[in-house]
Protein backbone atom coordinates (compact mmCIF):
# COMPACT_ATOMS: atom_id res chain seq x y z
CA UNK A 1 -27.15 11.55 -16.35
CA UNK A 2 -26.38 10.60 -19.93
CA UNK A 3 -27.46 7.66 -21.87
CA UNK A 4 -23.72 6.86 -21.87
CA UNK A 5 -23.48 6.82 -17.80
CA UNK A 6 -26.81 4.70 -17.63
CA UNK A 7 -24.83 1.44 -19.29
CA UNK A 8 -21.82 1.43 -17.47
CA UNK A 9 -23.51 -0.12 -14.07
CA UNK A 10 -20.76 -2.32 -13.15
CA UNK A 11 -18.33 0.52 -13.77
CA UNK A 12 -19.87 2.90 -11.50
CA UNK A 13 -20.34 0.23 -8.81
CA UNK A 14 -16.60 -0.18 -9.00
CA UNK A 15 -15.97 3.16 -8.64
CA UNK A 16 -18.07 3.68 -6.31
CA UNK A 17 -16.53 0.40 -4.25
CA UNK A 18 -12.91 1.22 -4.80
CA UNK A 19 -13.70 5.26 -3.56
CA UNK A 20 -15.24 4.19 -0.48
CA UNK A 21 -12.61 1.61 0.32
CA UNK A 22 -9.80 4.66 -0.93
CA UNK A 23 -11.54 7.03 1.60
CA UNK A 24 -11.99 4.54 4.16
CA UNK A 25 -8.41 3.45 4.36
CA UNK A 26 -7.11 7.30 4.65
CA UNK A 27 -9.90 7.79 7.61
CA UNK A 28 -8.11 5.02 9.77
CA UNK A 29 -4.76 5.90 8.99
CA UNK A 30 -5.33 9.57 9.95
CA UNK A 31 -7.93 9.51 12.51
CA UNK A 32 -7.72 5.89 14.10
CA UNK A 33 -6.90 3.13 15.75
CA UNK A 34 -10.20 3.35 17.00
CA UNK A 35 -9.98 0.67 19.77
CA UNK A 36 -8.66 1.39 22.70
CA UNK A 37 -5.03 1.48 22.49
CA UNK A 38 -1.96 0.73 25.36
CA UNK A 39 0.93 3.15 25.25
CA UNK A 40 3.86 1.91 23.19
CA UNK A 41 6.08 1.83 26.52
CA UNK A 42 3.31 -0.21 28.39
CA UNK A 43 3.26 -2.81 25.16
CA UNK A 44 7.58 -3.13 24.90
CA UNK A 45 7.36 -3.56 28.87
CA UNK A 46 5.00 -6.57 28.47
CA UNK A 47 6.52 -8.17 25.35
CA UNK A 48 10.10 -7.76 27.45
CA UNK A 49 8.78 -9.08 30.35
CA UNK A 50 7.19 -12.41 27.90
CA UNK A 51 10.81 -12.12 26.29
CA UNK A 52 12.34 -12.74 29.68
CA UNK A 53 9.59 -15.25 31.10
CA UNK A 54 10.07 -17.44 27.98
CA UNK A 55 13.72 -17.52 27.98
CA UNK A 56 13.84 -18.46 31.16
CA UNK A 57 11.80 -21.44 30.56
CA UNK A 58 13.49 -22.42 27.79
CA UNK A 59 16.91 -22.54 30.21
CA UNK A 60 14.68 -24.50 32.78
CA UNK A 61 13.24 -26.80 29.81
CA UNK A 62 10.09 -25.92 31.29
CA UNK A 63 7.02 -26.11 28.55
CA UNK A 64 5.79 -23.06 27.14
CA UNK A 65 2.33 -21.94 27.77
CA UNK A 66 -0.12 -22.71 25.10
CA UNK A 67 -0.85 -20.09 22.20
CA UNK A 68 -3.85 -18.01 22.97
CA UNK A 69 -5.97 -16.85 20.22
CA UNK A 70 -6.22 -13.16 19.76
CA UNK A 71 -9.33 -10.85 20.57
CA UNK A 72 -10.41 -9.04 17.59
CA UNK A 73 -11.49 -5.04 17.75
CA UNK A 74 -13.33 -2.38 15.41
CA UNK A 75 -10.11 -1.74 13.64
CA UNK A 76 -9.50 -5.63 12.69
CA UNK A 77 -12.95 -5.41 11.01
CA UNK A 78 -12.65 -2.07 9.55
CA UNK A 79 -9.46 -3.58 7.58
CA UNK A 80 -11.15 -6.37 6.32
CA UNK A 81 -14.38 -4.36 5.48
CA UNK A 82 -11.23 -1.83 3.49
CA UNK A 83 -10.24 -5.16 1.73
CA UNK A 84 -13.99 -6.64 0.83
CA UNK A 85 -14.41 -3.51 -1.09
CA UNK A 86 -11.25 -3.02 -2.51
CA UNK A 87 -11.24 -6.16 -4.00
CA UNK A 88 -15.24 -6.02 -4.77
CA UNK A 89 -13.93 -2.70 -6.76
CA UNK A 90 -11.38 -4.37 -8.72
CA UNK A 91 -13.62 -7.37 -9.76
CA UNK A 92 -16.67 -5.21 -10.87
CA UNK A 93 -13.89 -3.20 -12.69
CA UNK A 94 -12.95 -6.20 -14.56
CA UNK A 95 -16.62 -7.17 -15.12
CA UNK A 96 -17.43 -3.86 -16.43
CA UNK A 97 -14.63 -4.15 -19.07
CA UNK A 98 -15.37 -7.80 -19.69
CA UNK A 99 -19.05 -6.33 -20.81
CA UNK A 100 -17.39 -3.84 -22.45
CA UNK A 101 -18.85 -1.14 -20.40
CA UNK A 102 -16.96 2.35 -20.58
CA UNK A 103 -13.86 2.21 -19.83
CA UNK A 104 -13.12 5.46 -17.78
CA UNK A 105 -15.28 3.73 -14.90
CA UNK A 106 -14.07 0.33 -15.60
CA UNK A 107 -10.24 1.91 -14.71
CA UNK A 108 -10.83 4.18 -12.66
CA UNK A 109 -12.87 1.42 -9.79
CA UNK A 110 -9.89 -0.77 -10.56
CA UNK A 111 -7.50 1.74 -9.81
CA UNK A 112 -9.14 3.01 -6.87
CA UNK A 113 -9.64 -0.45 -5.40
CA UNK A 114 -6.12 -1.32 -6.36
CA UNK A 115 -4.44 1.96 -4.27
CA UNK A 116 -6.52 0.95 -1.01
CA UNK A 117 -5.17 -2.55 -1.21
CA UNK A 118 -1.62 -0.77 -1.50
CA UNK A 119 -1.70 1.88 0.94
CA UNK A 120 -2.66 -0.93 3.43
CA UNK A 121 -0.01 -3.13 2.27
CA UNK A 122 2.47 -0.14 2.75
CA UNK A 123 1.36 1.55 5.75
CA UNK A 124 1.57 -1.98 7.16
CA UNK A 125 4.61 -2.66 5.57
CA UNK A 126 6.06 0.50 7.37
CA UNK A 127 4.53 -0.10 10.79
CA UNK A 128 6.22 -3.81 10.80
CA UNK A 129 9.95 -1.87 9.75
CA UNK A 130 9.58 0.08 12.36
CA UNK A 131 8.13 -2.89 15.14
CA UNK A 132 11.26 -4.93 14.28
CA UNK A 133 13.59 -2.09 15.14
CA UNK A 134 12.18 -1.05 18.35
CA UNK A 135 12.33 -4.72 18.99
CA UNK A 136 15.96 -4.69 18.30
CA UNK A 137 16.41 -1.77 20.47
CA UNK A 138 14.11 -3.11 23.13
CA UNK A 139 16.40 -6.64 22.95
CA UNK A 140 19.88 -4.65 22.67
CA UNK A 141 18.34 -2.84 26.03
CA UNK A 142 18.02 -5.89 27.64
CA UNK A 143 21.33 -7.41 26.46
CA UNK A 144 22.85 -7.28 30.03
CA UNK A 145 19.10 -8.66 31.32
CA UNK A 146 18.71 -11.51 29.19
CA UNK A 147 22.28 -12.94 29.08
CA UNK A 148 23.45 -15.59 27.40
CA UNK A 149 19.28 -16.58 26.70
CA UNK A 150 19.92 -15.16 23.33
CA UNK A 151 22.66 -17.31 22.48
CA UNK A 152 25.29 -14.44 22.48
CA UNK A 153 23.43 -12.62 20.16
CA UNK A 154 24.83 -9.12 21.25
CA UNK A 155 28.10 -10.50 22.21
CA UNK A 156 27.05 -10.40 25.98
């Protein structure tokens, strides 16, 4: 290593940061989710059934049951370990350019950190688009099921 390498510490920790946040963030869209998963059509069957339950409760003017809190998996920590060193990229970016470090390194953690930040926000992004349709569907399906519990929503 050069002299010139040796003084940029922050800027090599951000790169360093923002790659393995990059990398990690393409490893679990590609390979994962690395909990165990339900099929899609077991998950829609569920959420229908709920769908159905709760209407029908509503209609009674029975209470609804109380909100349980969700169990969390590897993948729910794996995103937030993605974000911790996305953003832990970005801010020893900014402190390596605030010491006036070099800026090649400074950049290119910051930009690095910054792209796993938004290729979560997008592949999420995506995955909601496409929930909310197959929910449409899934409701549309049920039209003739569900009634008038949806207020007329599909004209039925």
């Amino acid at each position: 290593m050069s002299d010139h390498t040796q003084n940029e510490p922050f800027g090599w920790a951000a790169f360093a940061s923002g790659a393995a946040a990059f990398m990690l963030a393409m490893v679990i869209f590609w390979a994962g989710p690395f909990a165990p998963q339900q099929s899609a059509g077991v998950s829609l069957g569920e959420l229908a059934a709920e769908i159905a339950k709760s209407t029908a409760r509503a209609a009674a003017g029975q209470e609804q049951p109380a909100p349980v809190a969700p169990t969390r998996s590897v993948d729910d920590y794996l995103a937030t370990g993605i974000a911790i060193l996305a953003g832990l990229a970005v801010i020893l970016g900014l402190a390596s350019l605030v010491r006036r470090e070099g800026r090649r390194t400074a950049m290119a953690g910051i930009t690095l950190g910054g792209l796993a930040i938004g290729f979560q926000l997008f592949t999420w992004a995506v995955m909601m688009i496409a929930g909310v349709i197959a929910l449409v569907g899934l409701l549309y399906a049920l039209r003739d099921v569900l009634g008038d519990g949806l207020g007329g929503l599909f004209g039925g």
